[in-house]
PDB file of N, CA and C in Angstrom:
ATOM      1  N   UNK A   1       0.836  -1.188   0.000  1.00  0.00           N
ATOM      2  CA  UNK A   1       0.000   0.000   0.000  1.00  0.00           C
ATOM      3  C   UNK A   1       0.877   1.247   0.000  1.00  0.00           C
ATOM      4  N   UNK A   2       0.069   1.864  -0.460  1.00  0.00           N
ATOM      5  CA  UNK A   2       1.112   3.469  -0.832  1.00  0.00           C
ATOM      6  C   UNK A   2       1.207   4.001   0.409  1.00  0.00           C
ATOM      7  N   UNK A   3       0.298   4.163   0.946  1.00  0.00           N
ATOM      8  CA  UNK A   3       0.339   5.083   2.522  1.00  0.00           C
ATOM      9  C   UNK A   3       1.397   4.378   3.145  1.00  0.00           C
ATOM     10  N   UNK A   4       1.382   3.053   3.872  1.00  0.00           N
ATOM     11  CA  UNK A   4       2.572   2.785   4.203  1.00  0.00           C
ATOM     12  C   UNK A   4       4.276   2.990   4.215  1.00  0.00           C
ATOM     13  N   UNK A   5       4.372   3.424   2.717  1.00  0.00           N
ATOM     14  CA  UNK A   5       5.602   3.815   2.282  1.00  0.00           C
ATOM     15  C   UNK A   5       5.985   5.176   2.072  1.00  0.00           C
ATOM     16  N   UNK A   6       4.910   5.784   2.553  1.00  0.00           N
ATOM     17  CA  UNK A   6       4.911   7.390   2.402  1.00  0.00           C
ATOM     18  C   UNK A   6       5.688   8.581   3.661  1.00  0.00           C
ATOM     19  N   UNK A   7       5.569   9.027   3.847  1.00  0.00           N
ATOM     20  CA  UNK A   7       5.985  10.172   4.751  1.00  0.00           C
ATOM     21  C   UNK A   7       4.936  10.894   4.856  1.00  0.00           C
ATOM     22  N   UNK A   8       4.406  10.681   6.045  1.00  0.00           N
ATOM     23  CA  UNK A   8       2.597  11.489   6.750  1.00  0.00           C
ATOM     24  C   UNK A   8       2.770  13.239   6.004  1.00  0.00           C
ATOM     25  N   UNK A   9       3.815  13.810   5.923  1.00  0.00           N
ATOM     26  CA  UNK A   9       3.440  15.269   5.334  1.00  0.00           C
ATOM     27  C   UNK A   9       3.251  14.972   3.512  1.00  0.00           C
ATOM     28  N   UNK A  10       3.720  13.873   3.258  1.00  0.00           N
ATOM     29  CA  UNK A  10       3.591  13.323   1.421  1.00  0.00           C
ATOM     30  C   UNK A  10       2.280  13.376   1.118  1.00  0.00           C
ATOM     31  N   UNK A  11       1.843  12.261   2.120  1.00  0.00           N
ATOM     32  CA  UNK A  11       0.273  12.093   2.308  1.00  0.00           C
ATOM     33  C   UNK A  11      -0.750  13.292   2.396  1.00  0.00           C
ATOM     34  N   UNK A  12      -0.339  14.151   3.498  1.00  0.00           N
ATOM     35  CA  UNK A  12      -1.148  15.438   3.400  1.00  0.00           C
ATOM     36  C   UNK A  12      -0.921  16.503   2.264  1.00  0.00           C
ATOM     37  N   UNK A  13       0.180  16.116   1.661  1.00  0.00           N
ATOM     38  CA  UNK A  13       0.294  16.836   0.300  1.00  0.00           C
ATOM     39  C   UNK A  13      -0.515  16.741  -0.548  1.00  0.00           C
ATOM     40  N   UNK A  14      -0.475  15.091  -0.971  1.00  0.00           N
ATOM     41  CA  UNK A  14      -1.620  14.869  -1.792  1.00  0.00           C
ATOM     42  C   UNK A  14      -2.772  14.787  -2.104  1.00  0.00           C
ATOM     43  N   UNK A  15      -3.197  15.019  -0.637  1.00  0.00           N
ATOM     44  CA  UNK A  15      -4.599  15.698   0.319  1.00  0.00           C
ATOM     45  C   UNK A  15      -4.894  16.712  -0.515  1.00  0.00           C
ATOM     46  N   UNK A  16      -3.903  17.483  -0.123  1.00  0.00           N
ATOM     47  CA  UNK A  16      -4.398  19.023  -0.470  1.00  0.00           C
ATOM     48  C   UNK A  16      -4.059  19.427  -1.957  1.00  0.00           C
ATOM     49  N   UNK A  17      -3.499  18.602  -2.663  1.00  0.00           N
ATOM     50  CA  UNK A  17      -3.267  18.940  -3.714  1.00  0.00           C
ATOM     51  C   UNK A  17      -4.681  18.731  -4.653  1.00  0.00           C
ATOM     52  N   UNK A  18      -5.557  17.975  -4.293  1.00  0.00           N
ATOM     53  CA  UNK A  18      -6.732  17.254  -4.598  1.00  0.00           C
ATOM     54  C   UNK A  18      -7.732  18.201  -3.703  1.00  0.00           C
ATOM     55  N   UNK A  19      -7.793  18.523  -2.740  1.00  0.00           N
ATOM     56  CA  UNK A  19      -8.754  18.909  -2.066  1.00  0.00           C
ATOM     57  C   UNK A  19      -8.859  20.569  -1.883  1.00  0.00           C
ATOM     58  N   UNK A  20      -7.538  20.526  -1.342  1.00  0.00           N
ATOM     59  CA  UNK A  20      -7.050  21.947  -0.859  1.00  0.00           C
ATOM     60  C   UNK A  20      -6.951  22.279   0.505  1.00  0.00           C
ATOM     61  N   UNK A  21      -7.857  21.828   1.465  1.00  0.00           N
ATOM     62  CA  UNK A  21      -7.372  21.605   2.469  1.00  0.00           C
ATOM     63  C   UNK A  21      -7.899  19.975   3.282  1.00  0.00           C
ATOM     64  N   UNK A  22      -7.089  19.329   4.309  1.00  0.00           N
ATOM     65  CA  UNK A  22      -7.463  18.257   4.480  1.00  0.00           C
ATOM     66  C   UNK A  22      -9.023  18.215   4.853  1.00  0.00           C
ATOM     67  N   UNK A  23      -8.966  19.382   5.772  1.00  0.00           N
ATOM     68  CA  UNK A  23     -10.486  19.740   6.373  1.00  0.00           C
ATOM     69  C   UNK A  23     -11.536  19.789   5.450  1.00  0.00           C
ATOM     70  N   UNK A  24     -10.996  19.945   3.805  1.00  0.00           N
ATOM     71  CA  UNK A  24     -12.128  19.494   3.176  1.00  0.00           C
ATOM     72  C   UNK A  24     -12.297  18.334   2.487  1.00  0.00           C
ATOM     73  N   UNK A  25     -11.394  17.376   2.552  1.00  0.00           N
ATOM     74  CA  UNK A  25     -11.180  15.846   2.120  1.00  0.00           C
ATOM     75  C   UNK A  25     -12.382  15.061   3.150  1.00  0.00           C
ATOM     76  N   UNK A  26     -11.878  16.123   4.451  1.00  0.00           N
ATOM     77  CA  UNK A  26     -12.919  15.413   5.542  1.00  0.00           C
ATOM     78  C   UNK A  26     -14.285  15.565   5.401  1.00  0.00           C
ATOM     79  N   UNK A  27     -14.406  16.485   5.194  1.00  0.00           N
ATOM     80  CA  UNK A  27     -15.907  16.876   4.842  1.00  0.00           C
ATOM     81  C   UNK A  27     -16.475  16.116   3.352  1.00  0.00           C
ATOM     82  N   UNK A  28     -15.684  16.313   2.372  1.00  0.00           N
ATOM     83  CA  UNK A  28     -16.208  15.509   0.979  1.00  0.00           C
ATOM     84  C   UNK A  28     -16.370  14.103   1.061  1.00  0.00           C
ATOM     85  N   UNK A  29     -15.434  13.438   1.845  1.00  0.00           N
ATOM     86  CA  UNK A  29     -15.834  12.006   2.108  1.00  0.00           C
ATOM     87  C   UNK A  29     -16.307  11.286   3.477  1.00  0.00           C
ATOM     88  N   UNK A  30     -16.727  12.387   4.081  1.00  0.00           N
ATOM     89  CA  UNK A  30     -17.868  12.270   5.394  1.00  0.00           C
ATOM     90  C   UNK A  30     -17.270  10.949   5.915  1.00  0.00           C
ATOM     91  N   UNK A  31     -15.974  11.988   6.753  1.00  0.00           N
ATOM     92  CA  UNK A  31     -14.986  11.049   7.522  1.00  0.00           C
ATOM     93  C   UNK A  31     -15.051  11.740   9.030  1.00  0.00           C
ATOM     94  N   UNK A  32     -14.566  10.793  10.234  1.00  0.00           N
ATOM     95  CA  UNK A  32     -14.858  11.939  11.166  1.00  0.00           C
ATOM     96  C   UNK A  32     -13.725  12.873  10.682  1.00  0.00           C
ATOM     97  N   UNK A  33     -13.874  14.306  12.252  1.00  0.00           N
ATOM     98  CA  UNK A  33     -12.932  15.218  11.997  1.00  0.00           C
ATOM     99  C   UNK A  33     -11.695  14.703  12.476  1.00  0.00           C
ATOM    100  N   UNK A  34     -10.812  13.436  13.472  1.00  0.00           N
ATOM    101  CA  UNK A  34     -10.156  13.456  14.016  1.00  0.00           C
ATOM    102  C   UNK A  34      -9.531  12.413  12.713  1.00  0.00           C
ATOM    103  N   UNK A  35     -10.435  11.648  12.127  1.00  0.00           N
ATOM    104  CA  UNK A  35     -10.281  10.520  11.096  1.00  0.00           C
ATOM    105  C   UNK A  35      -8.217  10.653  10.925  1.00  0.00           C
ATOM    106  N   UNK A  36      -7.800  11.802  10.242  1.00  0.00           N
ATOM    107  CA  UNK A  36      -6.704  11.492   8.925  1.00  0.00           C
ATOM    108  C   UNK A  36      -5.601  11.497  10.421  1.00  0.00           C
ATOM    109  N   UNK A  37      -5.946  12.843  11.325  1.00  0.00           N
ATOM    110  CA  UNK A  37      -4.324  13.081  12.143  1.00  0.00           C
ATOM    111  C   UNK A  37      -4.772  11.560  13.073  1.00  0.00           C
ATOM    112  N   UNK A  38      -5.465  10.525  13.442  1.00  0.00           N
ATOM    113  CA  UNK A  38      -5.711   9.329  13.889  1.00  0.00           C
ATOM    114  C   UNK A  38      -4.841   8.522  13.313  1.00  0.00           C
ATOM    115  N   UNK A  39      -5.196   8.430  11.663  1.00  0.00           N
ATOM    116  CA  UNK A  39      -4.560   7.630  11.139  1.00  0.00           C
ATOM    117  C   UNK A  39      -2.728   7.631  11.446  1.00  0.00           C
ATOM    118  N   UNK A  40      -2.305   8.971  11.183  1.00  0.00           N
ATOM    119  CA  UNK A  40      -0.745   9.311  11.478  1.00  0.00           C
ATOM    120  C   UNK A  40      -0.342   8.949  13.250  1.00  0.00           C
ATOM    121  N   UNK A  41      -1.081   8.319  13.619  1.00  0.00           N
ATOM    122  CA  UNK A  41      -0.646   7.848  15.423  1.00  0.00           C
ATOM    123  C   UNK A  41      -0.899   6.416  15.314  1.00  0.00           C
ATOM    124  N   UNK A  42      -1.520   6.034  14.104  1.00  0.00           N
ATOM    125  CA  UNK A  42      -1.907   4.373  14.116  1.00  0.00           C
ATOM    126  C   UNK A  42      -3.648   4.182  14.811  1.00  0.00           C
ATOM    127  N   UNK A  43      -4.140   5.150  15.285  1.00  0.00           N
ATOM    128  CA  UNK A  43      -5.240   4.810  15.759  1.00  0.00           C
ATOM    129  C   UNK A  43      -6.407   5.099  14.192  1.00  0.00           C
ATOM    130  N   UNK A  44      -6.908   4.155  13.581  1.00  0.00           N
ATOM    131  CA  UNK A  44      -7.770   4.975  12.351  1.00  0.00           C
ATOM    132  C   UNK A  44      -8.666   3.175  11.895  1.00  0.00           C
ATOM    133  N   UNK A  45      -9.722   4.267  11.479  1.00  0.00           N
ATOM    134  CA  UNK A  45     -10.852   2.874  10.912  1.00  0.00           C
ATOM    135  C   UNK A  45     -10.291   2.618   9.241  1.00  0.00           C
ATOM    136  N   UNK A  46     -11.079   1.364   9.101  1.00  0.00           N
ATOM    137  CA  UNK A  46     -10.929   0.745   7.799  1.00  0.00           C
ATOM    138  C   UNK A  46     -11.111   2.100   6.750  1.00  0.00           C
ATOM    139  N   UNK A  47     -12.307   2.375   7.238  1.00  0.00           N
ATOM    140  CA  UNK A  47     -12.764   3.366   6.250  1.00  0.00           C
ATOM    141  C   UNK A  47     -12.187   4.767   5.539  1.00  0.00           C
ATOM    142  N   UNK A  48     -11.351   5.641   7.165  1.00  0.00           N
ATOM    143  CA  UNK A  48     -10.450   6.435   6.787  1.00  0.00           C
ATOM    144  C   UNK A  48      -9.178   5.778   5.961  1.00  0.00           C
ATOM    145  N   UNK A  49      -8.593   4.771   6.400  1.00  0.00           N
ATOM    146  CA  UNK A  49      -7.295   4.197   5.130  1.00  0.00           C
ATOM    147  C   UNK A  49      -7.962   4.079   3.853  1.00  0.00           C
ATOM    148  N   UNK A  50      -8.560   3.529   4.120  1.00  0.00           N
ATOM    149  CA  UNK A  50      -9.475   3.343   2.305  1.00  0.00           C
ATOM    150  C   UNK A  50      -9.338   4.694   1.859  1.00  0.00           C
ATOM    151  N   UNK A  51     -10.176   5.623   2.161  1.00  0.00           N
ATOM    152  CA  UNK A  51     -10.177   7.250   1.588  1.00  0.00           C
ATOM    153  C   UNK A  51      -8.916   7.577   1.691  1.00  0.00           C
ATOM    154  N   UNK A  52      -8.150   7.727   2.449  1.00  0.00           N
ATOM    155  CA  UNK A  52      -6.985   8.381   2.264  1.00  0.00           C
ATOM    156  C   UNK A  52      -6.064   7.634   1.082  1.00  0.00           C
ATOM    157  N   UNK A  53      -6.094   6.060   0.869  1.00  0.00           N
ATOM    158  CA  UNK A  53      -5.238   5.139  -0.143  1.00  0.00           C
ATOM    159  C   UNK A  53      -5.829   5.394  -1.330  1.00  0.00           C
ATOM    160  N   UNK A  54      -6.969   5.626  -1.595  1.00  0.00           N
ATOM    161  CA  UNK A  54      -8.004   5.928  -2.726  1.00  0.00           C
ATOM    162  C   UNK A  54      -7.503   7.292  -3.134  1.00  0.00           C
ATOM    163  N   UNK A  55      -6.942   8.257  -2.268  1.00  0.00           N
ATOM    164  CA  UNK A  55      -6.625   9.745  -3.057  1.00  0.00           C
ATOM    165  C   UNK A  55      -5.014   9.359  -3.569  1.00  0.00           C
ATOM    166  N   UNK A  56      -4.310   8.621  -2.943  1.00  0.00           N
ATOM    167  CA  UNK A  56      -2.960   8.275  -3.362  1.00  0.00           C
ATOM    168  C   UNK A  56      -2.840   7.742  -3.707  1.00  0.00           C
ATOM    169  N   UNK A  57      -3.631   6.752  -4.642  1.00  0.00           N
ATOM    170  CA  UNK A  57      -4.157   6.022  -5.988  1.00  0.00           C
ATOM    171  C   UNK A  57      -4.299   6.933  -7.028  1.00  0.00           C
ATOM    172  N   UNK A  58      -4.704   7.480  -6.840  1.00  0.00           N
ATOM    173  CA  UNK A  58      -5.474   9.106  -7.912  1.00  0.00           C
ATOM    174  C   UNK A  58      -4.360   9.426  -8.456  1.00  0.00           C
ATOM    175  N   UNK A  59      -3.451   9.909  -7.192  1.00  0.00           N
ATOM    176  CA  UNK A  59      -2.477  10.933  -7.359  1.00  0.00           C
ATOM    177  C   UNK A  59      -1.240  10.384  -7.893  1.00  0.00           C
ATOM    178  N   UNK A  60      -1.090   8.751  -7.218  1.00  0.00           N
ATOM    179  CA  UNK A  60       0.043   8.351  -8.162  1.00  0.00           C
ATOM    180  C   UNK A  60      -0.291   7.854  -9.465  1.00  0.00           C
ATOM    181  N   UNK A  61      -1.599   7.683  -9.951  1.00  0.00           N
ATOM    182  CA  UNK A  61      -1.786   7.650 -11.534  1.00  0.00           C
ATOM    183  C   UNK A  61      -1.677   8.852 -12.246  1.00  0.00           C
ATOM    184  N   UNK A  62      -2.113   9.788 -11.572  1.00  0.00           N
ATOM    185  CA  UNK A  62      -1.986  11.079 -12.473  1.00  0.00           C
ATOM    186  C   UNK A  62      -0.631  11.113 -12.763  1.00  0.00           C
ATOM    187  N   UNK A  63       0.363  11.128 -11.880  1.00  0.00           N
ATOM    188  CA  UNK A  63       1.854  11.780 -12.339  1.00  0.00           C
ATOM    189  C   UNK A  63       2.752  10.590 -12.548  1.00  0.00           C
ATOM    190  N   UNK A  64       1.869   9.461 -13.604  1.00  0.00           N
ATOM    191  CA  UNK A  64       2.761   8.525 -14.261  1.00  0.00           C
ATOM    192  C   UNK A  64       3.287   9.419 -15.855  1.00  0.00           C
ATOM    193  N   UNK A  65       4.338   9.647 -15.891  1.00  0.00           N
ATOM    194  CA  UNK A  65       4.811   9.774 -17.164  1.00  0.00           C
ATOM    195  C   UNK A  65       4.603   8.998 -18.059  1.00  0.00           C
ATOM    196  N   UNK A  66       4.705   9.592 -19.687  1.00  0.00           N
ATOM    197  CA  UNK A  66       4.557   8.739 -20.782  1.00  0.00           C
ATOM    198  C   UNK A  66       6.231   8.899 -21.626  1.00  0.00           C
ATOM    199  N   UNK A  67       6.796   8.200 -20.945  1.00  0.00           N
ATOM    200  CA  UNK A  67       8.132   8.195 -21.946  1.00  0.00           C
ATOM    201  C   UNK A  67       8.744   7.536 -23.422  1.00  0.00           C
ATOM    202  N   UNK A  68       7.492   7.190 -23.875  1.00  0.00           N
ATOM    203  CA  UNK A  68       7.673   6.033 -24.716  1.00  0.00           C
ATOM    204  C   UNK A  68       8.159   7.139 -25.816  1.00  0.00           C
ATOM    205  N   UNK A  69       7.604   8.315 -26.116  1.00  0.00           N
ATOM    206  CA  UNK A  69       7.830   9.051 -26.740  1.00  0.00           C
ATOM    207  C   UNK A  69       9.429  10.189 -26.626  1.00  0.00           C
ATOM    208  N   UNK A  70       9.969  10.272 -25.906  1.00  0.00           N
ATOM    209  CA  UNK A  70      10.898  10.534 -25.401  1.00  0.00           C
ATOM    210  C   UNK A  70      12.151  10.153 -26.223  1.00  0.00           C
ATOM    211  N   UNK A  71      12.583  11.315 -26.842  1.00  0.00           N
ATOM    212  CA  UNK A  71      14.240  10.680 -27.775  1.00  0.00           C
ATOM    213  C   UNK A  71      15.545  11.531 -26.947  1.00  0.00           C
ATOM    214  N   UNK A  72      15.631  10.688 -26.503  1.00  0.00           N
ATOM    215  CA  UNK A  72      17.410  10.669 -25.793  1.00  0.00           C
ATOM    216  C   UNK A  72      18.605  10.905 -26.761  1.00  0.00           C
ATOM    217  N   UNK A  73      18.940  12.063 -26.329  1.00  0.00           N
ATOM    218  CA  UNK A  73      20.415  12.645 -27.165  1.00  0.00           C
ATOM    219  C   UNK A  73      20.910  12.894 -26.492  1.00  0.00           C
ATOM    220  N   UNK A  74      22.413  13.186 -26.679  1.00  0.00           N
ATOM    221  CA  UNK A  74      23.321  13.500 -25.775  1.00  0.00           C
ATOM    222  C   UNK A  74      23.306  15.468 -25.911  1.00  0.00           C
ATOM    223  N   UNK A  75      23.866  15.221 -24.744  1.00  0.00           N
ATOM    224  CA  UNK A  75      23.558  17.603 -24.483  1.00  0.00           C
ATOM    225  C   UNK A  75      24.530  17.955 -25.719  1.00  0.00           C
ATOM    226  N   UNK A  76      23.978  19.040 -26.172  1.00  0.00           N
ATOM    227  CA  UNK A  76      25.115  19.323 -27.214  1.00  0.00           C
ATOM    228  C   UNK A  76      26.147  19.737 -26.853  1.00  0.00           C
ATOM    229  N   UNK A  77      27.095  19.784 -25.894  1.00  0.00           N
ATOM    230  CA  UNK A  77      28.621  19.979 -25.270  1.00  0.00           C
ATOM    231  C   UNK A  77      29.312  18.583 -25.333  1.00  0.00           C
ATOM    232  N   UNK A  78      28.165  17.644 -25.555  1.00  0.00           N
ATOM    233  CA  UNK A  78      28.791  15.916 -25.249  1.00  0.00           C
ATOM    234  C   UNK A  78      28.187  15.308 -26.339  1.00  0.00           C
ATOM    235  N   UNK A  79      27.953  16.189 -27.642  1.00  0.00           N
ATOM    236  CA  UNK A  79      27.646  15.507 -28.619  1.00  0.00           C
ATOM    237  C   UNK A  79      28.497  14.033 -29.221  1.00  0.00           C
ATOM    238  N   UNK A  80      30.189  14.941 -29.415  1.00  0.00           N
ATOM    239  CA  UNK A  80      30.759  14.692 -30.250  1.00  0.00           C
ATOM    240  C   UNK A  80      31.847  13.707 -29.327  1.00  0.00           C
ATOM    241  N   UNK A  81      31.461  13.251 -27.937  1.00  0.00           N
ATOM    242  CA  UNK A  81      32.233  12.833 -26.797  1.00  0.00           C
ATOM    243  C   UNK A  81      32.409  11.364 -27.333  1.00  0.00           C
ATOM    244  N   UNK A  82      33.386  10.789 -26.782  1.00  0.00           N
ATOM    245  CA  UNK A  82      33.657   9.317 -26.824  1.00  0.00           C
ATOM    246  C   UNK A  82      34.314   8.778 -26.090  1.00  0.00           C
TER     247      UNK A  82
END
């Protein structure tokens, strides 16, 4: 799971990057108010991990790159390098 491997301010990043503030993540997915800073002490229901893993699902699909397209050259100072 993503949350697990995260860093609790990563997590609230991606909160707010989606929401804007956590306080309204809480409110849009009618979580309690203590729900997310619970989760960061280990005390938290099924339901808050779900919502919170569900926005860092979102967020790590959005900022998958498409590199397939991507042509690799060397910088032009190291064109002519060998």
């Amino acid at each position: 799971m993503l949350l697990d491997r995260m860093h609790p301010e990563d997590v609230k990043a991606a909160i707010r990057k989606r929401f804007g503030t956590v306080s309204r993540f809480i409110e849009v997915r009618g979580l309690p108010e203590t729900g997310v800073s619970d989760l960061f002490r280990g005390r938290t229901s099924r339901r808050v991990r779900d919502a919170v893993e569900s926005v860092l699902q979102e967020d790590a699909e959005s900022i998958k790159l498409d590199v397939s397209e991507t042509v690799t050259r060397p910088h032009r100072k190291n064109g002519g390098a060998k």
